[in-house]
Protein backbone atom coordinates (compact mmCIF):
# COMPACT_ATOMS: atom_id res chain seq x y z
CA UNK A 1 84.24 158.38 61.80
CA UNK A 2 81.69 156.07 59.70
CA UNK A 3 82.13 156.30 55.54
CA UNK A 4 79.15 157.64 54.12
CA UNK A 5 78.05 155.90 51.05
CA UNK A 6 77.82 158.51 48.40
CA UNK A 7 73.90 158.92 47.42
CA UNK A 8 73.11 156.88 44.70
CA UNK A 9 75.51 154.16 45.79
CA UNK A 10 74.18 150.43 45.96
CA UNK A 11 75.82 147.57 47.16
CA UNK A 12 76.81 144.64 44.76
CA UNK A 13 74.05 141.28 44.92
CA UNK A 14 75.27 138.36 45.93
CA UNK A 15 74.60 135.12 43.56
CA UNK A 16 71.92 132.85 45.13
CA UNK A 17 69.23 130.60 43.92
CA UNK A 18 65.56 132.40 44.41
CA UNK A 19 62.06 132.48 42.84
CA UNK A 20 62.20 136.29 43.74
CA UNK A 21 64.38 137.46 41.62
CA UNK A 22 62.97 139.75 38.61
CA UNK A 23 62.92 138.78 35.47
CA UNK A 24 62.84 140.15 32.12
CA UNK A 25 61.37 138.50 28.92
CA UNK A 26 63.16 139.44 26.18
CA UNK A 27 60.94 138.63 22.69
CA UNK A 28 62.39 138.08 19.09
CA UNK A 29 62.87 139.71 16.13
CA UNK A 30 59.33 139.90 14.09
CA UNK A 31 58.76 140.22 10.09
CA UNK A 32 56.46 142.82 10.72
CA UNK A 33 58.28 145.20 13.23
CA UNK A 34 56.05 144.61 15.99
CA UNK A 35 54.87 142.18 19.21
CA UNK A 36 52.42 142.21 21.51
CA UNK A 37 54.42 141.31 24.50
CA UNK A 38 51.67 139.95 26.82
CA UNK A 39 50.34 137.20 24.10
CA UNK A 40 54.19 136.36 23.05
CA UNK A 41 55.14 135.04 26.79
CA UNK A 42 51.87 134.52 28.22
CA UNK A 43 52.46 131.11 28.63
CA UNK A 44 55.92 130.96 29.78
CA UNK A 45 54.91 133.87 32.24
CA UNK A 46 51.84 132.04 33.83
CA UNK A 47 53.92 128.89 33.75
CA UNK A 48 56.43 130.72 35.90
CA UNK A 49 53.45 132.08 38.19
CA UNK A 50 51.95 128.62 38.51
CA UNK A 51 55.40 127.04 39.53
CA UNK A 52 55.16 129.80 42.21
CA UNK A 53 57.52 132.77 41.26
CA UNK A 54 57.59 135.58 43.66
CA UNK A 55 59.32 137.90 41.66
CA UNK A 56 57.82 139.91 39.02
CA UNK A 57 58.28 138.64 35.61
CA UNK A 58 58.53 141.62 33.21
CA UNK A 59 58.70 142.11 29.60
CA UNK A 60 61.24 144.45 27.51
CA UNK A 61 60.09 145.37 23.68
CA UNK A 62 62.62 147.35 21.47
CA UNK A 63 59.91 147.65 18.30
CA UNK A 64 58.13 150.83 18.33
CA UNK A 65 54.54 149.44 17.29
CA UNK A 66 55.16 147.15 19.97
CA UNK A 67 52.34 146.98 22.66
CA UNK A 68 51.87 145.35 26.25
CA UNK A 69 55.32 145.17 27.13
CA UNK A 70 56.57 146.24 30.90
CA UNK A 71 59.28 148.38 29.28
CA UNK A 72 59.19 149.36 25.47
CA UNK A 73 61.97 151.64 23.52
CA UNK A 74 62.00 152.87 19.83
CA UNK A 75 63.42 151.17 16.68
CA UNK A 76 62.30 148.79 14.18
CA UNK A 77 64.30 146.31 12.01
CA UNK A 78 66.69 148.60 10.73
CA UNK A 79 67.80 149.16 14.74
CA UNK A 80 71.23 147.78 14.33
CA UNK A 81 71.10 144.72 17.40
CA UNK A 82 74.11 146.79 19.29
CA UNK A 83 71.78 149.51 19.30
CA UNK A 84 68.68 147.66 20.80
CA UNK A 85 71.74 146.17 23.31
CA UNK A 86 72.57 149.33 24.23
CA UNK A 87 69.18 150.59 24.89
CA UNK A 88 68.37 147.34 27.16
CA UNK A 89 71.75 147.23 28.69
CA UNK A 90 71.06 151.20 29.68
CA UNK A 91 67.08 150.31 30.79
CA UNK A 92 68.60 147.47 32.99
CA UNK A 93 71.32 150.02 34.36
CA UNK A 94 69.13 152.53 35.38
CA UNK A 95 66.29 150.40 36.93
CA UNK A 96 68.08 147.93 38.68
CA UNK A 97 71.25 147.69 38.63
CA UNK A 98 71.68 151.23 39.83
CA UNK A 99 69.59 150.71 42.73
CA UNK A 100 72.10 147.49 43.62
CA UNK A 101 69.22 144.92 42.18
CA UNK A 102 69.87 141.61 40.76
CA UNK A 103 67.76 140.46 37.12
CA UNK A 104 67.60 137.49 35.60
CA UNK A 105 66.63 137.29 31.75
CA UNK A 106 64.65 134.70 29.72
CA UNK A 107 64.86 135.59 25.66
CA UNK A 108 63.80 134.23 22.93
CA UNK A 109 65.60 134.05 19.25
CA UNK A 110 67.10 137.64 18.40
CA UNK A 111 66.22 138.63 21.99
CA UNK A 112 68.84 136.23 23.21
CA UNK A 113 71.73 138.15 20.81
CA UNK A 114 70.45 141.22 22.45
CA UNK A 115 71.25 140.65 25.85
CA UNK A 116 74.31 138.69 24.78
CA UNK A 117 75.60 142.02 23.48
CA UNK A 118 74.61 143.96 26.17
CA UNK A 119 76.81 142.45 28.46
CA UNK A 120 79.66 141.88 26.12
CA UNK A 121 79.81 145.38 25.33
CA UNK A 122 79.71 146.92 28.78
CA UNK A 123 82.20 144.26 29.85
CA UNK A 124 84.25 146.18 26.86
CA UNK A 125 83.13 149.63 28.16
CA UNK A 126 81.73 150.30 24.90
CA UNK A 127 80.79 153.98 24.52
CA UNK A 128 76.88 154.51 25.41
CA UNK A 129 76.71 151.24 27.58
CA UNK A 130 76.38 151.59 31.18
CA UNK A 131 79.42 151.19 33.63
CA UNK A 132 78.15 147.24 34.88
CA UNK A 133 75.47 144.90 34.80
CA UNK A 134 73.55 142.87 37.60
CA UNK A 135 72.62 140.36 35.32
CA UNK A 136 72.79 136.72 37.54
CA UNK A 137 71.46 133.95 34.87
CA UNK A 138 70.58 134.67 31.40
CA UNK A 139 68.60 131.52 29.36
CA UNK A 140 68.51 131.57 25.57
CA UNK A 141 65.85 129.84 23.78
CA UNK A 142 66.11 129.62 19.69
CA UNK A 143 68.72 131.78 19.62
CA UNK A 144 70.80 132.29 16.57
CA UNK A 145 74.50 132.61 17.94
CA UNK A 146 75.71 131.84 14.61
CA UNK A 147 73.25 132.98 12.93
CA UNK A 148 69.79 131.72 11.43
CA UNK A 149 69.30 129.41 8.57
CA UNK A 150 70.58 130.25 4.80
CA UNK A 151 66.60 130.04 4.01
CA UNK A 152 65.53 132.32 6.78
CA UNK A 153 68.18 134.93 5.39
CA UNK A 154 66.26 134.58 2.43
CA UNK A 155 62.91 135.03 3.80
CA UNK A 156 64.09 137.55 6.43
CA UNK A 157 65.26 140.13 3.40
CA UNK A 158 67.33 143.56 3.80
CA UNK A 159 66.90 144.74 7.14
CA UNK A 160 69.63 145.02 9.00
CA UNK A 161 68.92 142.96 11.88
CA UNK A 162 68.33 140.25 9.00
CA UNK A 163 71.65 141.43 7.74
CA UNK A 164 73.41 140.93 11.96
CA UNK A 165 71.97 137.16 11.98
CA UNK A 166 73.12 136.14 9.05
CA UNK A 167 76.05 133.62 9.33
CA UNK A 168 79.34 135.64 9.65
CA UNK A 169 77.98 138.93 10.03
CA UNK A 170 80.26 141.60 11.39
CA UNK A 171 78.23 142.07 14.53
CA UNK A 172 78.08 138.10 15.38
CA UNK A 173 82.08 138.25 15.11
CA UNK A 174 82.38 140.71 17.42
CA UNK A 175 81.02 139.07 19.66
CA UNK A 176 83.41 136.46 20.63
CA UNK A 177 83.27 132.44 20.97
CA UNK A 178 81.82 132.60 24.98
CA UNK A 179 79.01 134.00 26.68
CA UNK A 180 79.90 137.48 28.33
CA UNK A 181 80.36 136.68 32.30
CA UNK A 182 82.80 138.86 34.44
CA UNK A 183 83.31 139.79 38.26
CA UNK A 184 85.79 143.05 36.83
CA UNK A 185 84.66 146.33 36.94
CA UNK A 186 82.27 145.53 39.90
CA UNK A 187 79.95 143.59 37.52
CA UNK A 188 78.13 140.59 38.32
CA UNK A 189 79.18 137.18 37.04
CA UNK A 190 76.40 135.77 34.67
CA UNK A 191 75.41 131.84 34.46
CA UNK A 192 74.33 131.06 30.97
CA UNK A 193 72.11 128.36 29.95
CA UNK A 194 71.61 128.22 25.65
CA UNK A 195 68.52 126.21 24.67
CA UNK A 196 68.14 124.71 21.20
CA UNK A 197 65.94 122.39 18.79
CA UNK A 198 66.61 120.31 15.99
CA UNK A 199 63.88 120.99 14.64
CA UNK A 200 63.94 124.40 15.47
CA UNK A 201 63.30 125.18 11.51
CA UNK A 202 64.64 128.78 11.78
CA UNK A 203 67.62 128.27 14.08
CA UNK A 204 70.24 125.58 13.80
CA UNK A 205 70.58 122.80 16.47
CA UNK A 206 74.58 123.98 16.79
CA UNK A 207 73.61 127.86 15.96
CA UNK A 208 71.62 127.71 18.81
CA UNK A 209 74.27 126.91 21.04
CA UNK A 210 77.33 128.70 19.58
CA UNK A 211 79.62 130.07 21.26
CA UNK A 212 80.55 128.95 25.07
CA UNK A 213 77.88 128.92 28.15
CA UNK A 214 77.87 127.71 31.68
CA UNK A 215 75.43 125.12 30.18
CA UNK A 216 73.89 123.75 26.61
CA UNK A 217 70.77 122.37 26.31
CA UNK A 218 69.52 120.91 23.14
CA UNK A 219 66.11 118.99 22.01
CA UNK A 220 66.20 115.88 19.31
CA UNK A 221 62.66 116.57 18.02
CA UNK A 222 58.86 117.83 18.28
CA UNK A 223 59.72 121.60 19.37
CA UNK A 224 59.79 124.21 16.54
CA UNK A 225 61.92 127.76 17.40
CA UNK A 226 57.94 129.59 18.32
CA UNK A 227 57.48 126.53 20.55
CA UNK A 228 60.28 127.08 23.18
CA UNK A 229 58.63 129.64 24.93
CA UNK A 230 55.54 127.89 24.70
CA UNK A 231 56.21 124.05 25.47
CA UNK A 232 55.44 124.36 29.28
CA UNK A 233 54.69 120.62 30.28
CA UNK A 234 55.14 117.33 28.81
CA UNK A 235 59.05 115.40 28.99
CA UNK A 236 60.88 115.83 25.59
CA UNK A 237 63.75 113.71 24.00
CA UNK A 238 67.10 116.40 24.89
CA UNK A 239 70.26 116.51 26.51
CA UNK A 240 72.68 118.62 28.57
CA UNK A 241 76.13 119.51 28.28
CA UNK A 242 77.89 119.65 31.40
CA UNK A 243 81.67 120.86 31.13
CA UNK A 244 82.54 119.79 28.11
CA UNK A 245 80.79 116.51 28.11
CA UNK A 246 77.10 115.90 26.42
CA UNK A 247 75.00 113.45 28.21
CA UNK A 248 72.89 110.63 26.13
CA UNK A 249 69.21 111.56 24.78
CA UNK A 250 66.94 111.37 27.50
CA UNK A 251 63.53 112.17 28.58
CA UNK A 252 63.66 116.09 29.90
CA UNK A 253 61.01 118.88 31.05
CA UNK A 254 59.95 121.25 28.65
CA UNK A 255 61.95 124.33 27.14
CA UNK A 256 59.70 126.74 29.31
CA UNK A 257 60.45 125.03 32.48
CA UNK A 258 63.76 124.31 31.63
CA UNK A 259 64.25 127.72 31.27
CA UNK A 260 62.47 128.54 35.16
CA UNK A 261 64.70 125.81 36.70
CA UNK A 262 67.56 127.81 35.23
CA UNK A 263 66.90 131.00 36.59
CA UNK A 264 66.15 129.45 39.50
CA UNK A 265 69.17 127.37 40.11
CA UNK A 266 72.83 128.31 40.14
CA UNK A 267 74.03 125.04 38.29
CA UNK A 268 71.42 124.11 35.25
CA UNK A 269 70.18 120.11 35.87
């Protein structure tokens, strides 16, 4: 007799390197509680179209006065970050991985600490988080992994997703000293790539790697943190870590397409 999959069931992806694959833009955290999604990644997104990406390239917002995004839920900057995790962790559950669909994710500052929690707390099988994750290759850009600068505390104030980025906070503890990746569970295993500037301004050229990935990517000069996902052409003065082992300053392709050939590519060059 054949086994019937039970309805609902989907298969598990297999890791691969594609252009077809979806992915999902995740933005920042904004002083005023709100983003219009298609003007913060239009030029990453039409960089990505130009380079010839088949698969759709989405956008998620978690701020309610947010408009233009693909896929938009409540909060403002009082949402705790585990919160906004758990509502993208739950959005990527239901729409893809669900259906046995693979996503990667480019985000961008605060964005990038969202989807970091998102997978580290349904690899814990946090209550509210989804079961698993098909999540194949996650890029960071700007994103404070131990937290932003002592003046952008400051200048971000009381919220309290001011309050989770600043250096030491209970939530970036929790979070652990590597990038969430497992096979357990029947998740997918995650490649991370973390992207950062020194002269970033808001984000720290070591915050902005913190904490463990696949690979570490950093930029000596002329990119500020709004310029990552907006530096699309031109050869900038960065490195790479592989392993454990940083190559010299060299010429390298912008943070934008950096971030494509990560996606794209199973091992980050």
């Amino acid at each position: 007799m054949l086994a019937v999959a039970p309805a609902g069931a989907a298969g598990k992806p297999s890791r691969s390197n594609s252009a077809s694959t979806r992915v999902i833009f995740v933005h920042g955290h904004s002083p005023f509680g709100k983003h219009d999604c298609t003007k913060t990644f239009k030029d990453a997104r039409k960089h990505f179209a130009n380079k010839k990406w088949k698969g759709n390239l989405l956008t998620f917002g978690y701020y309610t006065k947010n408009k233009k995004c693909s896929a938009n839920v409540t909060g403002d900057r009082d949402t705790p970050i585990k919160d906004v995790a758990k509502k993208f962790a739950n959005h990527v559950s239901r729409n893809y991985t669900e259906k046995g669909i693979k996503v990667d994710v480019v985000a961008h500052s605060m964005g990038g600490l969202v989807v970091r929690a998102a997978l580290h707390y349904t690899h814990q099988r946090a209550k509210g988080f989804p079961a698993k994750l098909y999540i194949e290759d996650v890029v960071t850009l700007g994103t404070p992994h131990a937290g932003i600068t002592k003046s952008r505390v400051t200048l971000c104030g009381k919220a309290r997703q001011c309050k989770d980025m600043t250096p030491g906070s209970a939530f970036l503890k929790a979070l652990g000293s590597k990038m969430p990746s497992t096979t357990k569970r029947g998740n997918m295993s995650t490649d991370w790539t973390t992207v950062s500037s020194y002269n970033d301004g808001t984000v720290t050229e070591s915050s902005g790697i913190a904490g463990t990935a696949n690979h570490e990517v950093q930029y000596k000069a002329g990119i500020n943190h709004g310029q990552l996902i907006t530096k699309t052409t031109g050869s900038y003065n960065g490195r790479i870590k592989y392993s454990t082992k940083w190559t010299n300053f060299h010429k390298r392709v912008s943070p934008v397409e950096q971030a494509r050939l990560a996606v794209y590519w199973h091992a980050t060059t």
